[in-house]
PDB file of N, CA and C in Angstrom:
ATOM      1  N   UNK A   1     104.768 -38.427 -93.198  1.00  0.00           N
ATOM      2  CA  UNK A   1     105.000 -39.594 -92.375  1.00  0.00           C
ATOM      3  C   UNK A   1     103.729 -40.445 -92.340  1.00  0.00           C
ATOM      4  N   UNK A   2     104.318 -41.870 -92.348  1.00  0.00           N
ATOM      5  CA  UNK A   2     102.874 -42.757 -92.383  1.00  0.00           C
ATOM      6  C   UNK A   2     101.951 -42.403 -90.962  1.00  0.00           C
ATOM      7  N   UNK A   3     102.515 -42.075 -89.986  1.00  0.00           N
ATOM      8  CA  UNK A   3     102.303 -42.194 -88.339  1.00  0.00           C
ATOM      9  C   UNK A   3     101.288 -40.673 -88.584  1.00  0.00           C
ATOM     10  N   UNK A   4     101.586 -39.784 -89.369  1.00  0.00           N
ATOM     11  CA  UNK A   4     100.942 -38.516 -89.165  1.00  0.00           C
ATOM     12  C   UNK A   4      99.121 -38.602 -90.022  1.00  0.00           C
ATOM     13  N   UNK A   5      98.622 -37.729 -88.707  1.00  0.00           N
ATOM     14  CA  UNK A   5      97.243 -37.711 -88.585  1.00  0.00           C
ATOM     15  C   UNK A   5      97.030 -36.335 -89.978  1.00  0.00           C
ATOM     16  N   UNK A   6      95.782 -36.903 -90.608  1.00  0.00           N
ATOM     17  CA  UNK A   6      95.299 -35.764 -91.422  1.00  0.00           C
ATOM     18  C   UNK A   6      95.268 -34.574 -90.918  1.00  0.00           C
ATOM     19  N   UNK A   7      95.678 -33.405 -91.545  1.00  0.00           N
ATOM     20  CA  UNK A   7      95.875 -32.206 -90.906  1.00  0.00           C
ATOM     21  C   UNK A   7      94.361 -31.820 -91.698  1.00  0.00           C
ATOM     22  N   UNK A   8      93.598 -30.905 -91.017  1.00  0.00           N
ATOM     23  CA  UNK A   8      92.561 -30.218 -91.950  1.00  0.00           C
ATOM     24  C   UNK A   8      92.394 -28.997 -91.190  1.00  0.00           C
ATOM     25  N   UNK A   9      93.115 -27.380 -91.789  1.00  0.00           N
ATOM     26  CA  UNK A   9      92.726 -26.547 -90.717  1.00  0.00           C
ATOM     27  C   UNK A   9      91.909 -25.768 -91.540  1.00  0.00           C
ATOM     28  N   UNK A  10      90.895 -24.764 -90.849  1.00  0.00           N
ATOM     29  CA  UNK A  10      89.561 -24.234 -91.046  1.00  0.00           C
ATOM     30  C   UNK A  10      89.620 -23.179 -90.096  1.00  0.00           C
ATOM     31  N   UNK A  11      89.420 -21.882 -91.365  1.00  0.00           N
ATOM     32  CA  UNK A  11      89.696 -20.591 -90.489  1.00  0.00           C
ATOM     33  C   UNK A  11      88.239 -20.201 -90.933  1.00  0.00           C
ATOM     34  N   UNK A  12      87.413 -20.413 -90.103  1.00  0.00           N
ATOM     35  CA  UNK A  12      86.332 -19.089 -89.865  1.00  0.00           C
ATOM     36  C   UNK A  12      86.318 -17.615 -89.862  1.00  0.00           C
ATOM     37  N   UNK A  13      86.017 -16.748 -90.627  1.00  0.00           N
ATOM     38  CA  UNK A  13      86.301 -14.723 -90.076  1.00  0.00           C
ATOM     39  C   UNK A  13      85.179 -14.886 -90.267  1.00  0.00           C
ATOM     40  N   UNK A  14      85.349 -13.626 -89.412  1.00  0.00           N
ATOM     41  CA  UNK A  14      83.815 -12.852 -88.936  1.00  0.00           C
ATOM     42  C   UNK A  14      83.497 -12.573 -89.978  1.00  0.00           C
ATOM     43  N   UNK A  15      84.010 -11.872 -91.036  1.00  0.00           N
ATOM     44  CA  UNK A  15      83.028 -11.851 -91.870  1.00  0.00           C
ATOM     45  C   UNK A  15      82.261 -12.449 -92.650  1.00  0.00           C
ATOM     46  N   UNK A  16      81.962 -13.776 -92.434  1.00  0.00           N
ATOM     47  CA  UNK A  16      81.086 -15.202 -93.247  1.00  0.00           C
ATOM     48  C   UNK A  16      82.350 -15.390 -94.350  1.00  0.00           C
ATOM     49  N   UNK A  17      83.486 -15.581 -94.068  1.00  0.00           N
ATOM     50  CA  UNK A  17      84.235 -16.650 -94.943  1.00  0.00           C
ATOM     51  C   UNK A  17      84.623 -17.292 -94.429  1.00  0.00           C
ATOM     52  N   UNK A  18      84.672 -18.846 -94.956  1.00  0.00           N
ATOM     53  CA  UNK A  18      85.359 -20.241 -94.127  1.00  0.00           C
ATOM     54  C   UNK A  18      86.528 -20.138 -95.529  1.00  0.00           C
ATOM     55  N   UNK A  19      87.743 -20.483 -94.755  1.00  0.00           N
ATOM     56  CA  UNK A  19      88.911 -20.834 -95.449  1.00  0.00           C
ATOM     57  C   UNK A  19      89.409 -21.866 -95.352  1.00  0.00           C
ATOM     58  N   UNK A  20      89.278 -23.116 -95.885  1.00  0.00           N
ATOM     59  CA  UNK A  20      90.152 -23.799 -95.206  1.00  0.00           C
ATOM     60  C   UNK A  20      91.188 -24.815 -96.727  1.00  0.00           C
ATOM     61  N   UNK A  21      91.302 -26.735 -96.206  1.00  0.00           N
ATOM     62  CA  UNK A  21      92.206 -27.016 -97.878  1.00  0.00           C
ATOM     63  C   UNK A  21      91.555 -27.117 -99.010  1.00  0.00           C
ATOM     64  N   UNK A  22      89.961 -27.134 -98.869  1.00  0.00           N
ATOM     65  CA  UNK A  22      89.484 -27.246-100.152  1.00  0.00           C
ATOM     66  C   UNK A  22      89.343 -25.833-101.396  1.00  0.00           C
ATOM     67  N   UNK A  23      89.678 -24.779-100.587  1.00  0.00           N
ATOM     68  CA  UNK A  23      89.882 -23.654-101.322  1.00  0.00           C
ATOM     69  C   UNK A  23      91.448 -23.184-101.467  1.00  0.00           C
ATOM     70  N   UNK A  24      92.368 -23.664-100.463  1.00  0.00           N
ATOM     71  CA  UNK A  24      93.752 -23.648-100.861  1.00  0.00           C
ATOM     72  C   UNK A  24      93.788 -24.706-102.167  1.00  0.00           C
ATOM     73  N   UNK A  25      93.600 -25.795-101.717  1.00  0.00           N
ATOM     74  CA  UNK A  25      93.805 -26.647-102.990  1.00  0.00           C
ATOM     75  C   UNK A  25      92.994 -26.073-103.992  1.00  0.00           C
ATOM     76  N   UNK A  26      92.283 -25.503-104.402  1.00  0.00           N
ATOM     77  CA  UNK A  26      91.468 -25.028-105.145  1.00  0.00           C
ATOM     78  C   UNK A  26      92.575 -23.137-105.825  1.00  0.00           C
ATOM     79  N   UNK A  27      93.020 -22.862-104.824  1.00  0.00           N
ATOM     80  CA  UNK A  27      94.191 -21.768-105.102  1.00  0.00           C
ATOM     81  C   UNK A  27      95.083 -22.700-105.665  1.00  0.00           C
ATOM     82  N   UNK A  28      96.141 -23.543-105.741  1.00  0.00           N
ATOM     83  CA  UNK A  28      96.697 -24.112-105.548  1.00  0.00           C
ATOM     84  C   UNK A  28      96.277 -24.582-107.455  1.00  0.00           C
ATOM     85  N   UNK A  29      95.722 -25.267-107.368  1.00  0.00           N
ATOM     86  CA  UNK A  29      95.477 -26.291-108.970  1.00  0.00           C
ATOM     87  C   UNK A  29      95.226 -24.786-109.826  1.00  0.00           C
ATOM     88  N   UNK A  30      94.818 -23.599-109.572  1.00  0.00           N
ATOM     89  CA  UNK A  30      94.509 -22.795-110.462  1.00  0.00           C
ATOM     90  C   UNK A  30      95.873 -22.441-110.644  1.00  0.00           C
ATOM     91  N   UNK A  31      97.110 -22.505-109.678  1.00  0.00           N
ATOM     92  CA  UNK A  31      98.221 -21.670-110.104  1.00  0.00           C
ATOM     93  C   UNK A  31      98.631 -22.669-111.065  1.00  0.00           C
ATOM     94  N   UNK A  32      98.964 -23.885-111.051  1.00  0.00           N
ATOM     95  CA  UNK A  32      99.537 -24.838-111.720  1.00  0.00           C
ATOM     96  C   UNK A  32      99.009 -25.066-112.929  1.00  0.00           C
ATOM     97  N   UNK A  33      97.865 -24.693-112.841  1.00  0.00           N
ATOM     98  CA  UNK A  33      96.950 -25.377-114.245  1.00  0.00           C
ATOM     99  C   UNK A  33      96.686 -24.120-115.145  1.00  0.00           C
ATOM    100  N   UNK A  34      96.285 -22.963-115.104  1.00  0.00           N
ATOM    101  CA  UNK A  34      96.318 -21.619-115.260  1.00  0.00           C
ATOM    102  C   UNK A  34      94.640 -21.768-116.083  1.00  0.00           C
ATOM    103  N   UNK A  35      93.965 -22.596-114.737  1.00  0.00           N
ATOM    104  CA  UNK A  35      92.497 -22.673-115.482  1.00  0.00           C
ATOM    105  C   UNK A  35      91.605 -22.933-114.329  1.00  0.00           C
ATOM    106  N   UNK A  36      90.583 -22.545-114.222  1.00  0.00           N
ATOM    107  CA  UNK A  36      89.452 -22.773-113.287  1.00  0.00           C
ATOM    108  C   UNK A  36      88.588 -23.744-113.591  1.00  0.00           C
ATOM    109  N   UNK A  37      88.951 -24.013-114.833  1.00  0.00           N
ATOM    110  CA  UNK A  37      87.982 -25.518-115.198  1.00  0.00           C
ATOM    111  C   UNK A  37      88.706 -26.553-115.012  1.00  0.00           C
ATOM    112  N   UNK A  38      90.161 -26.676-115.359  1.00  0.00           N
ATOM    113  CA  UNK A  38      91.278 -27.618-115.570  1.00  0.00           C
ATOM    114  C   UNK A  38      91.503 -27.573-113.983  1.00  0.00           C
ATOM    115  N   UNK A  39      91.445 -26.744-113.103  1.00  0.00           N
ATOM    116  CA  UNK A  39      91.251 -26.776-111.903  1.00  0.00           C
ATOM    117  C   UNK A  39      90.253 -28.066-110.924  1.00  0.00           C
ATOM    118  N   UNK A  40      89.185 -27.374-111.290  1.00  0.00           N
ATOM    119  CA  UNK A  40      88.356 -27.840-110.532  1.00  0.00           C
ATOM    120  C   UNK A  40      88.365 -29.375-111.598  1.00  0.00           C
ATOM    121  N   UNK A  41      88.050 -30.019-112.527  1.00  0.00           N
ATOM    122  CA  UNK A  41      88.599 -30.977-112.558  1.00  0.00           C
ATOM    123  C   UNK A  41      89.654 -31.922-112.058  1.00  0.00           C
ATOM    124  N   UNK A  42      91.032 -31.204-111.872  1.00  0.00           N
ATOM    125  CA  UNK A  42      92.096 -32.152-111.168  1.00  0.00           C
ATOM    126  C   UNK A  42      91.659 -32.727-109.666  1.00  0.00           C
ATOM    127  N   UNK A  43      90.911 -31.475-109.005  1.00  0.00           N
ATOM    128  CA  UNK A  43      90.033 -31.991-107.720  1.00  0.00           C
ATOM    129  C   UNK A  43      88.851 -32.583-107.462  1.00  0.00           C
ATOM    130  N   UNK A  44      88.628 -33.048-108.895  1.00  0.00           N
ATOM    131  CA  UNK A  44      87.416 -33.529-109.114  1.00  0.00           C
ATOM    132  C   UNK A  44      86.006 -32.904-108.602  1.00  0.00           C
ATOM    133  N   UNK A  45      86.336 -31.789-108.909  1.00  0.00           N
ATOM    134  CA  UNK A  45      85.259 -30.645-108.448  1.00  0.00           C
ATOM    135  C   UNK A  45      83.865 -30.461-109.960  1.00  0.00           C
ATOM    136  N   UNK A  46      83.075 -29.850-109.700  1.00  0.00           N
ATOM    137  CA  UNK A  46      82.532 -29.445-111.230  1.00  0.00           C
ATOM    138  C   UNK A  46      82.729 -28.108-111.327  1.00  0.00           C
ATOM    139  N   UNK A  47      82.575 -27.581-112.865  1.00  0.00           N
ATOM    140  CA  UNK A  47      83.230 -26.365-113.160  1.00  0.00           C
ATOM    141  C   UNK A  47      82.352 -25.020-112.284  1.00  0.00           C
ATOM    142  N   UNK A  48      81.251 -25.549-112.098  1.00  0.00           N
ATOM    143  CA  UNK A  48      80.282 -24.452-111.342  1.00  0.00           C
ATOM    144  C   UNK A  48      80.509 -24.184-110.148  1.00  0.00           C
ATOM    145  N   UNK A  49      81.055 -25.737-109.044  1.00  0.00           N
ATOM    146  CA  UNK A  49      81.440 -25.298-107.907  1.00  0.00           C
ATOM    147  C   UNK A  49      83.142 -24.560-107.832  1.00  0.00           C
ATOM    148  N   UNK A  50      83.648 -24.773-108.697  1.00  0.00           N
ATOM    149  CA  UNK A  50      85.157 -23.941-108.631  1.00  0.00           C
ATOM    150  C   UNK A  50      84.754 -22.917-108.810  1.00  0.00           C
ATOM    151  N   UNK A  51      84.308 -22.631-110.036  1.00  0.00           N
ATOM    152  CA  UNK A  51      83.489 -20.876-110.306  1.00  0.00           C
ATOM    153  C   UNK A  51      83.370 -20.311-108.949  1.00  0.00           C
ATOM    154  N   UNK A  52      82.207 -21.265-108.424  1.00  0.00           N
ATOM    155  CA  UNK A  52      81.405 -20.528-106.848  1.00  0.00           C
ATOM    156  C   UNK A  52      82.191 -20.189-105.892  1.00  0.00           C
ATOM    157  N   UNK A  53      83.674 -21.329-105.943  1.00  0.00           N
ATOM    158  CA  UNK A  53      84.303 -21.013-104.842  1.00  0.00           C
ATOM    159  C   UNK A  53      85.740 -19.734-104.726  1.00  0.00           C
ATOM    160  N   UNK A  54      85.851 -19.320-106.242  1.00  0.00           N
ATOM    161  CA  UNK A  54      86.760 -18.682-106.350  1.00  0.00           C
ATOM    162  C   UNK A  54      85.534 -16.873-106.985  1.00  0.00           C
ATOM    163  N   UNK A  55      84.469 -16.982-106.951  1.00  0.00           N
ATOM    164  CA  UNK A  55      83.845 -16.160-106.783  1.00  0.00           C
ATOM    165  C   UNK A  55      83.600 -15.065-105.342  1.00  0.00           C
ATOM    166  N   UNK A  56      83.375 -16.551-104.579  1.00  0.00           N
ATOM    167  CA  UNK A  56      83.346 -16.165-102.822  1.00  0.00           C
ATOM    168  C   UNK A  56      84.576 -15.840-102.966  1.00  0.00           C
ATOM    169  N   UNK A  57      85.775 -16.632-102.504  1.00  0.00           N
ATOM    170  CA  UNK A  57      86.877 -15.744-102.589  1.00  0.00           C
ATOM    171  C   UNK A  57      87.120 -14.489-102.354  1.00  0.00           C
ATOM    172  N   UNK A  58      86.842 -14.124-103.729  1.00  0.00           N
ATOM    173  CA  UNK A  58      87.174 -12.919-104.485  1.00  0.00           C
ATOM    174  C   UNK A  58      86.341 -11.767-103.813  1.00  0.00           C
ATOM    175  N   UNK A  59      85.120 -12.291-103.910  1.00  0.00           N
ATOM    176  CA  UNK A  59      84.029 -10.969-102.972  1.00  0.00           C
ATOM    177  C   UNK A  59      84.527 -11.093-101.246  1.00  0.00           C
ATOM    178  N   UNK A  60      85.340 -11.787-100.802  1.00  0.00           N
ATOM    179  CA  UNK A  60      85.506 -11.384 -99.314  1.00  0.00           C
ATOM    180  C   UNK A  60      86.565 -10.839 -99.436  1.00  0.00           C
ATOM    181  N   UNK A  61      87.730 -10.912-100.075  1.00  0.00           N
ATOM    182  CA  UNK A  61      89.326 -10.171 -99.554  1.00  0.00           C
ATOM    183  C   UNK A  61      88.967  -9.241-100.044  1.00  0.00           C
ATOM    184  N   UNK A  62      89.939  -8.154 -99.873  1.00  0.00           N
ATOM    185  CA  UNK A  62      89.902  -6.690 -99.968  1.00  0.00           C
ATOM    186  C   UNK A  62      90.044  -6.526-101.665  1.00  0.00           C
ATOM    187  N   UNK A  63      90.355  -7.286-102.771  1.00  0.00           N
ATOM    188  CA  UNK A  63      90.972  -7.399-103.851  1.00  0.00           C
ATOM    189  C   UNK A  63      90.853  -8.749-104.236  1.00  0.00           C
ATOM    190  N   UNK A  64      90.572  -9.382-105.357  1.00  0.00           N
ATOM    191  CA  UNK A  64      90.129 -10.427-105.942  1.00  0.00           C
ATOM    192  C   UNK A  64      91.499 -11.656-105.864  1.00  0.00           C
ATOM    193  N   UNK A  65      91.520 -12.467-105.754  1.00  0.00           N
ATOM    194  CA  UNK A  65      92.470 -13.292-105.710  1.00  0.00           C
ATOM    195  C   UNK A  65      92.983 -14.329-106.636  1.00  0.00           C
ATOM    196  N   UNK A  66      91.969 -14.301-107.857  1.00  0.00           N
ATOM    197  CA  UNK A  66      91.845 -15.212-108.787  1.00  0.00           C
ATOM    198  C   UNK A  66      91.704 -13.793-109.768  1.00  0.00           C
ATOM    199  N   UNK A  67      92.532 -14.151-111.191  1.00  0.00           N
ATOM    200  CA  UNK A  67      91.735 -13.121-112.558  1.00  0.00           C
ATOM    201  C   UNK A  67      91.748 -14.198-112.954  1.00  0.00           C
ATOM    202  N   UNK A  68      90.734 -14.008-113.908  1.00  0.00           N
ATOM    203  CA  UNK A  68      90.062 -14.484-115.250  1.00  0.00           C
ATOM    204  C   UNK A  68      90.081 -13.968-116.549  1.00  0.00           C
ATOM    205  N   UNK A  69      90.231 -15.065-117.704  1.00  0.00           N
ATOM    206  CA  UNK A  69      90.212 -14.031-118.908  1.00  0.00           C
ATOM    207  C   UNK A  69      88.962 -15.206-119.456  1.00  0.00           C
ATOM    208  N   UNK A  70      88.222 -14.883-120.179  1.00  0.00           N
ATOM    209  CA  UNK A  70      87.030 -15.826-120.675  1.00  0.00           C
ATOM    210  C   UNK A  70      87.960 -16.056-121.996  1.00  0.00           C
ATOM    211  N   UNK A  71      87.421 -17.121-122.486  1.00  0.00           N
ATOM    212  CA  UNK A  71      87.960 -17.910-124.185  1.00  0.00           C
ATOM    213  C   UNK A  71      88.022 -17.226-125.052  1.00  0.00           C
ATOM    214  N   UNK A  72      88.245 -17.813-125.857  1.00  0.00           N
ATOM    215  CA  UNK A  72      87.935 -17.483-127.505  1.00  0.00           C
ATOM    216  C   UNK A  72      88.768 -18.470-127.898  1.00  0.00           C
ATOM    217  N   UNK A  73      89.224 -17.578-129.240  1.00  0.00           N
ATOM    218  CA  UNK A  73      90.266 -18.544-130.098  1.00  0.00           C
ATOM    219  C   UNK A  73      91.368 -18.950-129.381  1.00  0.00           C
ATOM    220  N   UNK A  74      92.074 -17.851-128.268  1.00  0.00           N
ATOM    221  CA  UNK A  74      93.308 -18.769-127.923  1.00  0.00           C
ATOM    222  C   UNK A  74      92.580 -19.509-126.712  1.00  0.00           C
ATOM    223  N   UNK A  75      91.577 -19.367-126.294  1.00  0.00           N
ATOM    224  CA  UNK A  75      91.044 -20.112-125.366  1.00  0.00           C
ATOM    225  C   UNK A  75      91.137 -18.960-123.866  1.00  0.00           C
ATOM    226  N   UNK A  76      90.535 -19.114-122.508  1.00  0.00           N
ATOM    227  CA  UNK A  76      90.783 -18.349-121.612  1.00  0.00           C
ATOM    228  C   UNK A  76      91.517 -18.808-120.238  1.00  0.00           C
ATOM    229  N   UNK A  77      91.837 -18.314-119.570  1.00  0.00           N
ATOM    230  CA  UNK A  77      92.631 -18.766-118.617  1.00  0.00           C
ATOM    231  C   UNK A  77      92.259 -17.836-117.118  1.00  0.00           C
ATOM    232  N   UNK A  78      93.289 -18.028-116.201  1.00  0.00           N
ATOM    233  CA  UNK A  78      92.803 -17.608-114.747  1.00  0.00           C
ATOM    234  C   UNK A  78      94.372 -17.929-114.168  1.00  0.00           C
ATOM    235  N   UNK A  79      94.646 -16.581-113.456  1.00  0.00           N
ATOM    236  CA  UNK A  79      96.244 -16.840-112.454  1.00  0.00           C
ATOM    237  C   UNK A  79      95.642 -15.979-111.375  1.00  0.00           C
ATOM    238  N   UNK A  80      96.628 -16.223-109.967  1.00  0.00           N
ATOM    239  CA  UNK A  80      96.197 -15.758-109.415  1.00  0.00           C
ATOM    240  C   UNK A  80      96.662 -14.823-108.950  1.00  0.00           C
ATOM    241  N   UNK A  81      96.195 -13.507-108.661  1.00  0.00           N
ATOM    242  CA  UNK A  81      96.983 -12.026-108.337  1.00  0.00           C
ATOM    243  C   UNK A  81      97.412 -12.673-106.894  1.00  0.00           C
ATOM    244  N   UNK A  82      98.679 -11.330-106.590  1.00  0.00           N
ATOM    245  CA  UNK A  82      99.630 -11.021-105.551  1.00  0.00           C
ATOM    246  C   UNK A  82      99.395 -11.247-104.533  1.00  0.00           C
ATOM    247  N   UNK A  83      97.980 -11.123-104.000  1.00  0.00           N
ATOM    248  CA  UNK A  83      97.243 -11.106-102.931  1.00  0.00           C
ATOM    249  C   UNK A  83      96.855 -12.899-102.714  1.00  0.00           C
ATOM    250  N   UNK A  84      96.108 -13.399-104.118  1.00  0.00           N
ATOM    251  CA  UNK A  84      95.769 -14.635-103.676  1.00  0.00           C
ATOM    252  C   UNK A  84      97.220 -15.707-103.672  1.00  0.00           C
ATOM    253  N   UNK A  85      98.169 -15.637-104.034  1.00  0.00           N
ATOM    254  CA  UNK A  85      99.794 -16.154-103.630  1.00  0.00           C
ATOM    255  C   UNK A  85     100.138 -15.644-102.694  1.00  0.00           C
ATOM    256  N   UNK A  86      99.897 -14.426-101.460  1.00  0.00           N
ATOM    257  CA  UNK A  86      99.667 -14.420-100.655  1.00  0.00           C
ATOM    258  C   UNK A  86      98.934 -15.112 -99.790  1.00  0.00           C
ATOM    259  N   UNK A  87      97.709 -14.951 -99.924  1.00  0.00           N
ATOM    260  CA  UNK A  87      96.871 -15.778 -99.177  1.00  0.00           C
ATOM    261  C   UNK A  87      97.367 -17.428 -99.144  1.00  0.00           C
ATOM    262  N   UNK A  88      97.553 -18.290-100.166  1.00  0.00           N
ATOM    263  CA  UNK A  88      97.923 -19.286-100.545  1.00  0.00           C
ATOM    264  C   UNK A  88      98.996 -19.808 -99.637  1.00  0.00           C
ATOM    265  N   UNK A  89     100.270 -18.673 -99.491  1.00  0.00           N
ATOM    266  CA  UNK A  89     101.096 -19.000 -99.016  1.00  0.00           C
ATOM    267  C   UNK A  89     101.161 -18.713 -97.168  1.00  0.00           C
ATOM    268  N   UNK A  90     100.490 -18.012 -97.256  1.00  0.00           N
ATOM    269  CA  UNK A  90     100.683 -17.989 -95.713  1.00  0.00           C
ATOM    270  C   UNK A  90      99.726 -19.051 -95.051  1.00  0.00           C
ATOM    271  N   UNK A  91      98.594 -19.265 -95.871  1.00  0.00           N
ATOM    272  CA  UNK A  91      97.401 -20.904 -95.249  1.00  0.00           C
ATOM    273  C   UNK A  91      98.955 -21.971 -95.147  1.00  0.00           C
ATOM    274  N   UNK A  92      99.327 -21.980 -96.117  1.00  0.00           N
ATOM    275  CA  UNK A  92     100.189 -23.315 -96.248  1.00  0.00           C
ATOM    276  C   UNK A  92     100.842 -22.983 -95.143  1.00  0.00           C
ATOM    277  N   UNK A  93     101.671 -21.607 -94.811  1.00  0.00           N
ATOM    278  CA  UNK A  93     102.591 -21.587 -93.648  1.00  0.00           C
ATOM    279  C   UNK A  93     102.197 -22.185 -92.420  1.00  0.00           C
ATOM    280  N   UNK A  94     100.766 -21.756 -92.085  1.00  0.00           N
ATOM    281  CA  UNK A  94      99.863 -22.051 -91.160  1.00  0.00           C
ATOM    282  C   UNK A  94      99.887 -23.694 -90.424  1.00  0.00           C
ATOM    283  N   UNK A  95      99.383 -24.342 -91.956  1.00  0.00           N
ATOM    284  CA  UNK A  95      99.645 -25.519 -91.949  1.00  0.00           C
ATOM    285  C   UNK A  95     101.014 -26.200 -91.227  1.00  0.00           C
ATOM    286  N   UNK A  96     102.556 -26.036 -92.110  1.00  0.00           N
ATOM    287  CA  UNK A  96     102.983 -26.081 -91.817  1.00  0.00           C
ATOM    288  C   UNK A  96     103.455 -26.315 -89.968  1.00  0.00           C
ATOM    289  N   UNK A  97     103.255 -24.626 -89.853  1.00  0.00           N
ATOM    290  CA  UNK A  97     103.223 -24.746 -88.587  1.00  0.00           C
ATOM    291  C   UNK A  97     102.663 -25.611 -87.428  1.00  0.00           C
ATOM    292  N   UNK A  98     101.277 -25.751 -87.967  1.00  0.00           N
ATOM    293  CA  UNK A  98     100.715 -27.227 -87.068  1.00  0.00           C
ATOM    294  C   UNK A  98     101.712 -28.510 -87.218  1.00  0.00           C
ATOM    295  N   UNK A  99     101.750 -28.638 -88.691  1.00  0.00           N
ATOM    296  CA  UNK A  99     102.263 -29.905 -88.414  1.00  0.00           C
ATOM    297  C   UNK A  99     103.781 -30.023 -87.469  1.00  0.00           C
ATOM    298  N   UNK A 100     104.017 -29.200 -87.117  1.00  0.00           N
ATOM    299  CA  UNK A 100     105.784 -28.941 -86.542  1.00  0.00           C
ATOM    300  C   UNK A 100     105.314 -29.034 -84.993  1.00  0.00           C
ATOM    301  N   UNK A 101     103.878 -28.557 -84.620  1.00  0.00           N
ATOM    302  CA  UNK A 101     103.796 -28.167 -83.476  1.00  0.00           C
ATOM    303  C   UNK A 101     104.232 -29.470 -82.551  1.00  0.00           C
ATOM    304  N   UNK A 102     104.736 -29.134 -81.421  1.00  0.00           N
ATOM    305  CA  UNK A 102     105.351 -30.347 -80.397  1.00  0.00           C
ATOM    306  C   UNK A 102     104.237 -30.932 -79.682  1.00  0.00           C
ATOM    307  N   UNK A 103     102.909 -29.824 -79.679  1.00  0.00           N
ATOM    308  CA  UNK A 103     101.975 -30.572 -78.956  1.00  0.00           C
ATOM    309  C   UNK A 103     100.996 -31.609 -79.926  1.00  0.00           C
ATOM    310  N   UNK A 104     101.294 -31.375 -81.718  1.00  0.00           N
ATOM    311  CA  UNK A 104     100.929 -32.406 -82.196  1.00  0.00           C
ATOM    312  C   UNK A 104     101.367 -34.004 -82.058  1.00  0.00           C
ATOM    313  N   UNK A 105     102.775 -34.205 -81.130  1.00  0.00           N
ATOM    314  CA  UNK A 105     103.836 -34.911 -81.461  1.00  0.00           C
ATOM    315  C   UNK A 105     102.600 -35.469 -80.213  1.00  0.00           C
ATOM    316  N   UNK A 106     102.533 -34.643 -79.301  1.00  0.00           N
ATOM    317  CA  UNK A 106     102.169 -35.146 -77.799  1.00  0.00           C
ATOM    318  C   UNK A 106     101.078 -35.828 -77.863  1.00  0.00           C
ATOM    319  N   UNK A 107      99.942 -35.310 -78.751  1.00  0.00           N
ATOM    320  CA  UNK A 107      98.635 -35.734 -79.227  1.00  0.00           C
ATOM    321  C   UNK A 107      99.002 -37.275 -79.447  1.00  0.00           C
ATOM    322  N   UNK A 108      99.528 -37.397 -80.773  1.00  0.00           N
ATOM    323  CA  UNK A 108     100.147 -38.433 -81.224  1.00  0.00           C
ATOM    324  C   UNK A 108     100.855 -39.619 -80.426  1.00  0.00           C
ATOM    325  N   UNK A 109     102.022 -38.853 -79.544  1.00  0.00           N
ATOM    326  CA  UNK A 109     102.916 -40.305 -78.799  1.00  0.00           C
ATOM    327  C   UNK A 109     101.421 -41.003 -77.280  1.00  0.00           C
ATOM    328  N   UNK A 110     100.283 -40.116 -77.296  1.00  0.00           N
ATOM    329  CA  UNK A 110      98.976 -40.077 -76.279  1.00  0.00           C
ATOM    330  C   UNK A 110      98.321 -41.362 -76.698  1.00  0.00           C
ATOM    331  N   UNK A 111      98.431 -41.417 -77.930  1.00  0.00           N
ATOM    332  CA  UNK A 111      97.249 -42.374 -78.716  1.00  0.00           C
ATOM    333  C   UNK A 111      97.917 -44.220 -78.596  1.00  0.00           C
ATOM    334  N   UNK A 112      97.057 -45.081 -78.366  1.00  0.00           N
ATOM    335  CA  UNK A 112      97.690 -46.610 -78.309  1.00  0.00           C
ATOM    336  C   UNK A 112      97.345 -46.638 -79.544  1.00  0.00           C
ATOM    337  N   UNK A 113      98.266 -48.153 -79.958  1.00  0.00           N
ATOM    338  CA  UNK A 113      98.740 -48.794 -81.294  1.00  0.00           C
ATOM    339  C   UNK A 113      97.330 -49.358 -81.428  1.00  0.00           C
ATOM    340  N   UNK A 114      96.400 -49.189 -82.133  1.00  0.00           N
ATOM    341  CA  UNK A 114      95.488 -49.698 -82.692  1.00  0.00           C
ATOM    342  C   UNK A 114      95.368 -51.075 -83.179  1.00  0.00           C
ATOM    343  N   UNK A 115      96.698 -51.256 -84.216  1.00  0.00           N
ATOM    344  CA  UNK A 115      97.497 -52.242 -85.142  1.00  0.00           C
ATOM    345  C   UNK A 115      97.344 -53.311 -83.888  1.00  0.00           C
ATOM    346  N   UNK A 116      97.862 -53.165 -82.743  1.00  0.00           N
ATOM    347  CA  UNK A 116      98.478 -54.398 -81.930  1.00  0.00           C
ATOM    348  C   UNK A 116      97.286 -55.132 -81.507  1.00  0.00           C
ATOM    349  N   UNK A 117      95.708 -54.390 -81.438  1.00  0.00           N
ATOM    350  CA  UNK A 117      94.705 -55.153 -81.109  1.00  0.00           C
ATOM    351  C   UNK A 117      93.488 -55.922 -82.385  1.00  0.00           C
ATOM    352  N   UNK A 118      94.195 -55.793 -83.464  1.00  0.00           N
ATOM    353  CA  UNK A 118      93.345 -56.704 -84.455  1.00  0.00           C
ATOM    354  C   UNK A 118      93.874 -58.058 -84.436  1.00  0.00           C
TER     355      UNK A 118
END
């Protein structure tokens, strides 16, 4: 909806990982693209910070969330295990859920028309 406010949610754990859309989207372009370079390009990322961020990742969940195969002749690629389509999908649920919430609606119908005073 044009009326709807940027959603950006950001999960902090205790254990020093921040989660939030720049690493979903970053899950997200690796499933579609089946590349961590072709990745972090579509987000206009560089290939070192996708590396970095699907490195972290991987060292905080219990099980890596991204594989990798390095190049060669057929070239290399990256999908993401069970766990990180897990993870993926339940952030998005998350999301979701905010955006449905009734007290976002309330936030929203709270705010004056901006538009009417230029």
């Amino acid at each position: 909806m044009e009326n709807d406010p940027r959603l950006s949610l950001r999960l902090h754990f205790i254990q020093g990982l921040t989660f939030g859309r720049g690493k979903a989207d970053l899950l997200q372009a690796i499933s579609e693209t089946g590349s961590i370079s072709a990745a972090g390009r579509r987000l206009e990322m560089s290939y070192r910070r996708a590396w970095a961020l699907v490195e972290e990742m991987n060292a905080h969940f219990r099980s890596p969330l991204v594989e990798s195969s390095r190049g060669g002749a057929k070239g290399g690629g990256a999908a993401l295990t069970e766990l990180g389509a897990a993870v993926l999908a339940d952030y998005r649920k998350l999301e979701d859920m905010l955006r449905a919430a009734p007290e976002l609606d309330r936030l929203r119908n709270a705010l004056t028309d901006m538009s009417e005073q230029k």
